[in-house]
Protein backbone atom coordinates (compact mmCIF):
# COMPACT_ATOMS: atom_id res chain seq x y z
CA UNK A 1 112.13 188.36 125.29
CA UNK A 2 115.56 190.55 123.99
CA UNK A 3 116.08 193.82 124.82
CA UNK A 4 114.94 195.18 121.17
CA UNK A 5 111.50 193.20 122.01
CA UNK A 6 111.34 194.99 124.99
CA UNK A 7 112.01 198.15 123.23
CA UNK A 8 108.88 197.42 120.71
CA UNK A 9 106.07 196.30 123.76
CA UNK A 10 107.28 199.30 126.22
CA UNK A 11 106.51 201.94 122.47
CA UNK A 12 103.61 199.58 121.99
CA UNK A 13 102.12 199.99 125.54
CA UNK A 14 103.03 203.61 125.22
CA UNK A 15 100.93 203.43 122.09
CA UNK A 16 98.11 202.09 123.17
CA UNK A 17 97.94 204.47 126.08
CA UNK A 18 97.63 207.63 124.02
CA UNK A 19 94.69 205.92 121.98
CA UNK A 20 92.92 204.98 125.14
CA UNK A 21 89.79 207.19 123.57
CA UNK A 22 89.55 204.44 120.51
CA UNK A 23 89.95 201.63 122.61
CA UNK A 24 86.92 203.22 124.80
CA UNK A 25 85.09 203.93 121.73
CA UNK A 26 84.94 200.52 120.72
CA UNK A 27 88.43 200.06 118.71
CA UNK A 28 89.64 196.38 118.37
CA UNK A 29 92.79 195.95 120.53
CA UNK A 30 94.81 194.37 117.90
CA UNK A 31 93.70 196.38 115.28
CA UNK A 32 95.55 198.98 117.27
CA UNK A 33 98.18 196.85 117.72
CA UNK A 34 98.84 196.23 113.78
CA UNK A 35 98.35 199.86 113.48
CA UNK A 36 101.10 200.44 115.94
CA UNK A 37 103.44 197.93 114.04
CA UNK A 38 102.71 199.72 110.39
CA UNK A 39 103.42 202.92 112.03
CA UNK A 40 106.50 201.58 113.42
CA UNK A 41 107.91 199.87 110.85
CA UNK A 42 107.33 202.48 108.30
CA UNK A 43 109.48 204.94 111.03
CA UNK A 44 112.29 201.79 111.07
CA UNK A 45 112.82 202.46 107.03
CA UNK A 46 112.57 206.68 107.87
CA UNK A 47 115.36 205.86 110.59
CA UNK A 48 117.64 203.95 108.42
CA UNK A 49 117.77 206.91 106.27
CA UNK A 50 118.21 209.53 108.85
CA UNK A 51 119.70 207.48 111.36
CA UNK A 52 118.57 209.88 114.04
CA UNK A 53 118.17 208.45 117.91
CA UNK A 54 115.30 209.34 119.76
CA UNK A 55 114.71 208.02 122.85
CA UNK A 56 116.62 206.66 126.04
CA UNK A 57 116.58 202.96 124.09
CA UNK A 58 118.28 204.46 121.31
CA UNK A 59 120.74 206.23 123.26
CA UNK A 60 121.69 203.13 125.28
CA UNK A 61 122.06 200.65 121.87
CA UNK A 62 124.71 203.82 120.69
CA UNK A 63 126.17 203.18 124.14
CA UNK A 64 126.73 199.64 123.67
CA UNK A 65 128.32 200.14 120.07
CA UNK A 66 130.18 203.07 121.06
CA UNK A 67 134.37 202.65 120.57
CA UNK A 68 135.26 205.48 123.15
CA UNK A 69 134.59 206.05 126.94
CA UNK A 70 133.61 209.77 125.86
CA UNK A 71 131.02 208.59 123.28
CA UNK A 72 129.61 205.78 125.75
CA UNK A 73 129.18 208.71 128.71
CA UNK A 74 127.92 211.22 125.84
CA UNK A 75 124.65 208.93 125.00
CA UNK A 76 124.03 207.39 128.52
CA UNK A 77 124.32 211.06 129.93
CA UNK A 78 121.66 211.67 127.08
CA UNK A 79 119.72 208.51 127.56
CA UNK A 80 119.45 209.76 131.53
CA UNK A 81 117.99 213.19 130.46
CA UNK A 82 115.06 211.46 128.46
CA UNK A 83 114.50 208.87 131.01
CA UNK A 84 116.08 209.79 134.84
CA UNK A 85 114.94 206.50 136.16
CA UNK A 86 116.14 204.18 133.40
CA UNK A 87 118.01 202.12 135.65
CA UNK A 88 119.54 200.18 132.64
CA UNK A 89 120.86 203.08 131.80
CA UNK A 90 122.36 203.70 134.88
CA UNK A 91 123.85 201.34 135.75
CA UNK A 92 125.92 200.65 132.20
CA UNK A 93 127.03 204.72 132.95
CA UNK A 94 128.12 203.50 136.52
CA UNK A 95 129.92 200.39 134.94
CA UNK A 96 131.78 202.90 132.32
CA UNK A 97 132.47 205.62 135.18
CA UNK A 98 134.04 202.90 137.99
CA UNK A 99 137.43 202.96 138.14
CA UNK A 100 137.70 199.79 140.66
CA UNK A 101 135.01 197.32 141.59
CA UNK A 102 134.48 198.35 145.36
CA UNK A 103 133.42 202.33 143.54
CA UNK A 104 131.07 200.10 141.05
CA UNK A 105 129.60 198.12 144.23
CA UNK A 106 128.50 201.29 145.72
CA UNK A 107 127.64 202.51 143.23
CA UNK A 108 125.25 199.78 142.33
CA UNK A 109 124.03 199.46 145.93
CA UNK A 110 122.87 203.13 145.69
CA UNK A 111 120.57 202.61 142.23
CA UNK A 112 119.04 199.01 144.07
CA UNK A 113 117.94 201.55 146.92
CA UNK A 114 116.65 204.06 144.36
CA UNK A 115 115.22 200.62 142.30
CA UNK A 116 113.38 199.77 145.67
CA UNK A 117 111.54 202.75 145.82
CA UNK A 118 110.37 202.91 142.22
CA UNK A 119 109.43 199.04 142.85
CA UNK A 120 107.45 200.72 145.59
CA UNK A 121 105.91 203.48 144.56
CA UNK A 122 104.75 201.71 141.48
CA UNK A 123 103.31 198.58 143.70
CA UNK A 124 105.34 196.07 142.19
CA UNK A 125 106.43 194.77 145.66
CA UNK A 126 102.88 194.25 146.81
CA UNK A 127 101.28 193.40 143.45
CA UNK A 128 103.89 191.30 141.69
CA UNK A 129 106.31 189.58 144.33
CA UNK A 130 107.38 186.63 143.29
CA UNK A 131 106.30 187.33 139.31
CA UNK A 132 109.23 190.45 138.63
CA UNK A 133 110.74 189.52 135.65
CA UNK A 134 107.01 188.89 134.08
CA UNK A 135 106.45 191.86 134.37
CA UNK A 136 108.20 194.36 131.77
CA UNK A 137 108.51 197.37 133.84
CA UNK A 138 110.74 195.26 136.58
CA UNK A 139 113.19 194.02 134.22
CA UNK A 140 115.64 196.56 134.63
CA UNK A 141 115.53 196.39 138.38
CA UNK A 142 115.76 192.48 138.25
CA UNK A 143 118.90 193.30 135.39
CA UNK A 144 120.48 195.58 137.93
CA UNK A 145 120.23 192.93 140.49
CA UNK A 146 121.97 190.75 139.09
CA UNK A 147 124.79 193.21 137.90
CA UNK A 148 125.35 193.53 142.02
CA UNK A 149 125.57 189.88 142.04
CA UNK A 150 128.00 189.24 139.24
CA UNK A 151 130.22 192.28 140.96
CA UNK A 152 129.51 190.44 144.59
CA UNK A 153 131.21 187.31 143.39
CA UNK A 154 134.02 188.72 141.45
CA UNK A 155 134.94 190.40 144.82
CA UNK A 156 134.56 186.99 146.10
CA UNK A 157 131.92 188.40 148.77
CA UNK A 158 129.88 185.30 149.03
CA UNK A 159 127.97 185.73 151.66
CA UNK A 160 126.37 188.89 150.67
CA UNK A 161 125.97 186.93 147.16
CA UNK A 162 124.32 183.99 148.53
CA UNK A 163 122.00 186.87 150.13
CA UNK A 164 120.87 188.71 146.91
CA UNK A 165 120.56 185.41 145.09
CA UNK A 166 117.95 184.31 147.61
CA UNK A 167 116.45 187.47 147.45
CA UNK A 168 116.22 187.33 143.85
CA UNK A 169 114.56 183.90 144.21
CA UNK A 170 111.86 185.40 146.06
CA UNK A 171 111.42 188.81 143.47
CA UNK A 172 111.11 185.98 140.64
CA UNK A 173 110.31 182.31 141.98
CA UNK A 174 110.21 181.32 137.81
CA UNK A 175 114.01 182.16 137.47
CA UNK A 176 113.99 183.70 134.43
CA UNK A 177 117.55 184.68 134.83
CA UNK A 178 119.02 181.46 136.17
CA UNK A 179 120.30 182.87 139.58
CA UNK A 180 119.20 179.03 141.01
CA UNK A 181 122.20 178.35 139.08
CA UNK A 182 124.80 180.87 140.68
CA UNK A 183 123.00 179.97 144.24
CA UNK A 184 123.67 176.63 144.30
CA UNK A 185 127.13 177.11 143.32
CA UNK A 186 127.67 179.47 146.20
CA UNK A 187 125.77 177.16 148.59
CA UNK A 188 128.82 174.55 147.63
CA UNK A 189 131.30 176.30 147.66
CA UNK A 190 130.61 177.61 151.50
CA UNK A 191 129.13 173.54 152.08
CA UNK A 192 125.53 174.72 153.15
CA UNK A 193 124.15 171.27 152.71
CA UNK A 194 120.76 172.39 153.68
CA UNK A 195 120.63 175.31 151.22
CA UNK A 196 121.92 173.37 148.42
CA UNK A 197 119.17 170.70 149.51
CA UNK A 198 116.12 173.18 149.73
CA UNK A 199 117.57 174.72 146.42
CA UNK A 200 117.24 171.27 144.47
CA UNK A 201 113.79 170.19 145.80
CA UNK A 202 112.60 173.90 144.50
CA UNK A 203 113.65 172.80 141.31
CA UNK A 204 113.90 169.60 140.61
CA UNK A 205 111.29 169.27 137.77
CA UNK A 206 114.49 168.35 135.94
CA UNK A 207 117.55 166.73 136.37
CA UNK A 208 119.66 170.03 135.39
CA UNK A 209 123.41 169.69 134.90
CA UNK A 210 124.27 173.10 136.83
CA UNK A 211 122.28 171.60 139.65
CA UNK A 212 123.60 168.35 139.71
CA UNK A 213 127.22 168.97 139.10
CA UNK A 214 128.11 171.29 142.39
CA UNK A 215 125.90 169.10 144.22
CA UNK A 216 128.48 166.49 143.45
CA UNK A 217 131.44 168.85 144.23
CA UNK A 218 129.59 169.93 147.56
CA UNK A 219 129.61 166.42 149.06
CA UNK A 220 133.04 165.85 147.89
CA UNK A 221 134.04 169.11 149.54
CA UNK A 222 132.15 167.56 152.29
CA UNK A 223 134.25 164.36 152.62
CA UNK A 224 131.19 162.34 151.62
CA UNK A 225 132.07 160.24 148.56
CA UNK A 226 129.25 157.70 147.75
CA UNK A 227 126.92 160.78 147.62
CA UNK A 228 129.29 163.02 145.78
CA UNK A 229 129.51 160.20 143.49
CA UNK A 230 125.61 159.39 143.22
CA UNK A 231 124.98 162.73 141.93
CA UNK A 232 127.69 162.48 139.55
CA UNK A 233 125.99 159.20 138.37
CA UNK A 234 122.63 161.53 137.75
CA UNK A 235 124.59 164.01 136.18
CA UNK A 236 125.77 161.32 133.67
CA UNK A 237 123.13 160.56 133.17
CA UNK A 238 121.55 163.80 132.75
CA UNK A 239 124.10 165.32 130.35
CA UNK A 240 126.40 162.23 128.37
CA UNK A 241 128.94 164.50 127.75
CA UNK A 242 130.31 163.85 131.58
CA UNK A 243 132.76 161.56 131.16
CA UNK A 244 134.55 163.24 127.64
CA UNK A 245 134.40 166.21 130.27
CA UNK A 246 136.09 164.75 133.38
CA UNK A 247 138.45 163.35 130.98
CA UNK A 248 139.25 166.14 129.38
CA UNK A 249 139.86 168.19 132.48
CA UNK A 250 142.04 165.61 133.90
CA UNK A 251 143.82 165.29 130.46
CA UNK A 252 144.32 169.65 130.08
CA UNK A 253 142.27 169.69 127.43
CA UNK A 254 140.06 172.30 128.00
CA UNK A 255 142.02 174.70 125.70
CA UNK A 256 141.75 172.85 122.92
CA UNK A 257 138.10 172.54 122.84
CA UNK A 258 137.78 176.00 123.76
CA UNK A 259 138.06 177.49 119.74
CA UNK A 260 135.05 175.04 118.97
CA UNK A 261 132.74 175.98 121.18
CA UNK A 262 129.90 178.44 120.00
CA UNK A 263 130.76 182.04 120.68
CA UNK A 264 126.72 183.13 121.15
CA UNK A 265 125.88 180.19 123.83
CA UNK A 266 125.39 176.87 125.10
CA UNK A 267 123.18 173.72 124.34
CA UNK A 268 122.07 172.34 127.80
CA UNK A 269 123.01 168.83 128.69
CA UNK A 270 126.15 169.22 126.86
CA UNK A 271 130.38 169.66 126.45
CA UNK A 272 129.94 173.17 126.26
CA UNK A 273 127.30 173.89 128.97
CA UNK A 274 129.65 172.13 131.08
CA UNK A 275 132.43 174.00 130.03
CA UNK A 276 130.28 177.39 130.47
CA UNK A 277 129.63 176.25 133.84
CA UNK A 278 133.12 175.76 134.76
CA UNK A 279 134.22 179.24 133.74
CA UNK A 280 131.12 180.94 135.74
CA UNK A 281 132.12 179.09 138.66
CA UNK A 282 135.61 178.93 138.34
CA UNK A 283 136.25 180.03 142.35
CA UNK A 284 134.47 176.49 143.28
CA UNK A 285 136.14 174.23 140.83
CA UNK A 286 139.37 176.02 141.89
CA UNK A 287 138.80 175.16 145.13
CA UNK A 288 138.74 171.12 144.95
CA UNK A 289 141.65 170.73 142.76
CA UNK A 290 141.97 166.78 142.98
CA UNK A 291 137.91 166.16 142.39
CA UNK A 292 138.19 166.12 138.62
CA UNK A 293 140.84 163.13 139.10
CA UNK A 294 138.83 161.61 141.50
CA UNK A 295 135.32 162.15 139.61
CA UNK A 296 137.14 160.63 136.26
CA UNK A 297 138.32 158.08 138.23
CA UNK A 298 135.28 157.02 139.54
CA UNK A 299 132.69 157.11 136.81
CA UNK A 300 135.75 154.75 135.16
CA UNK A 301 134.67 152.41 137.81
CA UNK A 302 131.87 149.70 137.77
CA UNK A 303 128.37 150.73 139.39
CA UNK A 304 129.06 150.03 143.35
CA UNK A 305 129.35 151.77 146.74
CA UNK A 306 131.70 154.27 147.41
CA UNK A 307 133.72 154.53 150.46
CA UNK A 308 133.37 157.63 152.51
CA UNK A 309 135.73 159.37 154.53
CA UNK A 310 135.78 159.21 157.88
């Protein structure tokens, strides 16, 4: 669900709350429903000729298209006013007020502990653990989350990443935001084995190329080659784009493929999720710089054991 679909089911549920007496009276649900969506469509064509915001989501969409700093603070200040606890909100006005990322990670750390005690005052902690991003109203808490986590890692604090990852795991056990992904990544780059190995059996419904791939690098990290090079096996498997990809790398290619990749995502099992995957996490491909020439090397290789390091 986007952020504009959002935007409709929060005015819908807002909708349906101030016509609680029809609903009690016998009112169909979705006849309210397509009542709602007449209503709001006909106020989409009255909009477009008036152009006039009106509530926090507004504000924040003229945010996001704003050109200047000034205009950005002018509608998130305004978006605030209509809606104090938005934390989307706040947390793109502490993103446009930081002027260096250890200001933004307090800052972000303070809305969390302001998120916690919406989460539980509301009784999402005790009714909806594990379930958060199901739920509409935790969205923005699970979207500031992971804000912190991004910042966590591009300060290259891993620890305290690998620790809101997990605990983002456990808000939402479905994922919905692919922080599995990010964990597992972490967990290789620091060699936690048993992490990376509790991580997988979680979710291993499918062989998944941003599970596989720093499983591989973890084991090579680790000195052990015939398993580093079993997963890479799966992963070629998995995704047949492993090889070109190794190759390229080894060959400095990446550049080159880089203007035909699609600017608004990724295909999985692919080039370019592989690609994606190396730019996210850049600090643990970084780290091995001879396991691309060894990985190509390998996979060039007949099927057999491989030889691991003493």
């Amino acid at each position: 669900m986007s952020k504009e679909t959002e935007k409709i089911f929060k005015q819908l549920m807002q909708y349906v709350e101030e016509h609680q007496d029809e609903l009690d009276s016998g009112v169909d649900e979705n006849e309210l429903a397509q009542r709602f969506m007449e209503e709001y469509n006909a106020s989409l064509r009255q909009r477009n000729v008036v152009s006039l915001p009106q509530t926090a989501d507004d504000y924040m969409e003229l945010a996001e298209n704003a050109g200047t700093k000034k205009k950005k603070l002018e509608y998130l200040t305004k978006a605030l006013e209509l809606e104090p606890d938005n934390l989307d909100a706040a947390c793109m006005l502490a993103e446009v007020n930081a002027k260096k990322p250890e200001e933004l990670l307090e800052n972000l750390s303070s809305l969390i502990e302001k998120g916690n005690s919406l989460m539980e005052k509301e009784g999402y902690f005790q009714d909806c653990m594990g379930d958060f991003w199901g739920v509409l109203e935790t969205r923005p808490y699970m979207r500031l989350r992971h804000s912190y986590l991004e910042l966590l890692i591009r300060c290259g604090m891993m620890g305290k990443a690998v620790r809101e990852a997990e605990e983002m795991l456990r808000l939402c056990e479905n994922d919905n935001l692919g922080v599995r992904y990010v964990l597992m990544h972490l967990y290789a780059y620091l060699e936690n084995e048993e992490g990376a190995l509790a991580l997988h059996k979680k979710y291993d419904e499918y062989e998944e190329s941003q599970m596989l791939f720093p499983l591989a690098v973890l084991y090579y990290k680790k000195g052990n080659f015939e398993a580093s090079l079993q997963y890479l096996r799966r992963l070629a498997k998995a995704n047949k784009d492993t090889k070109k990809f190794l190759r390229m790398m080894v060959n400095n290619g990446l550049d080159e493929y880089l203007d035909k990749m699609n600017p608004y995502g990724y295909q999985p099992f692919t080039m370019e999720e592989l690609i994606y995957e190396h730019f996210e996490a850049h600090y643990l491909f970084d780290s091995v710089d001879h396991f691309f020439d060894w990985a190509h090397g390998r996979l060039k290789k007949p099927s057999g054991p491989a030889k691991t390091s003493k």
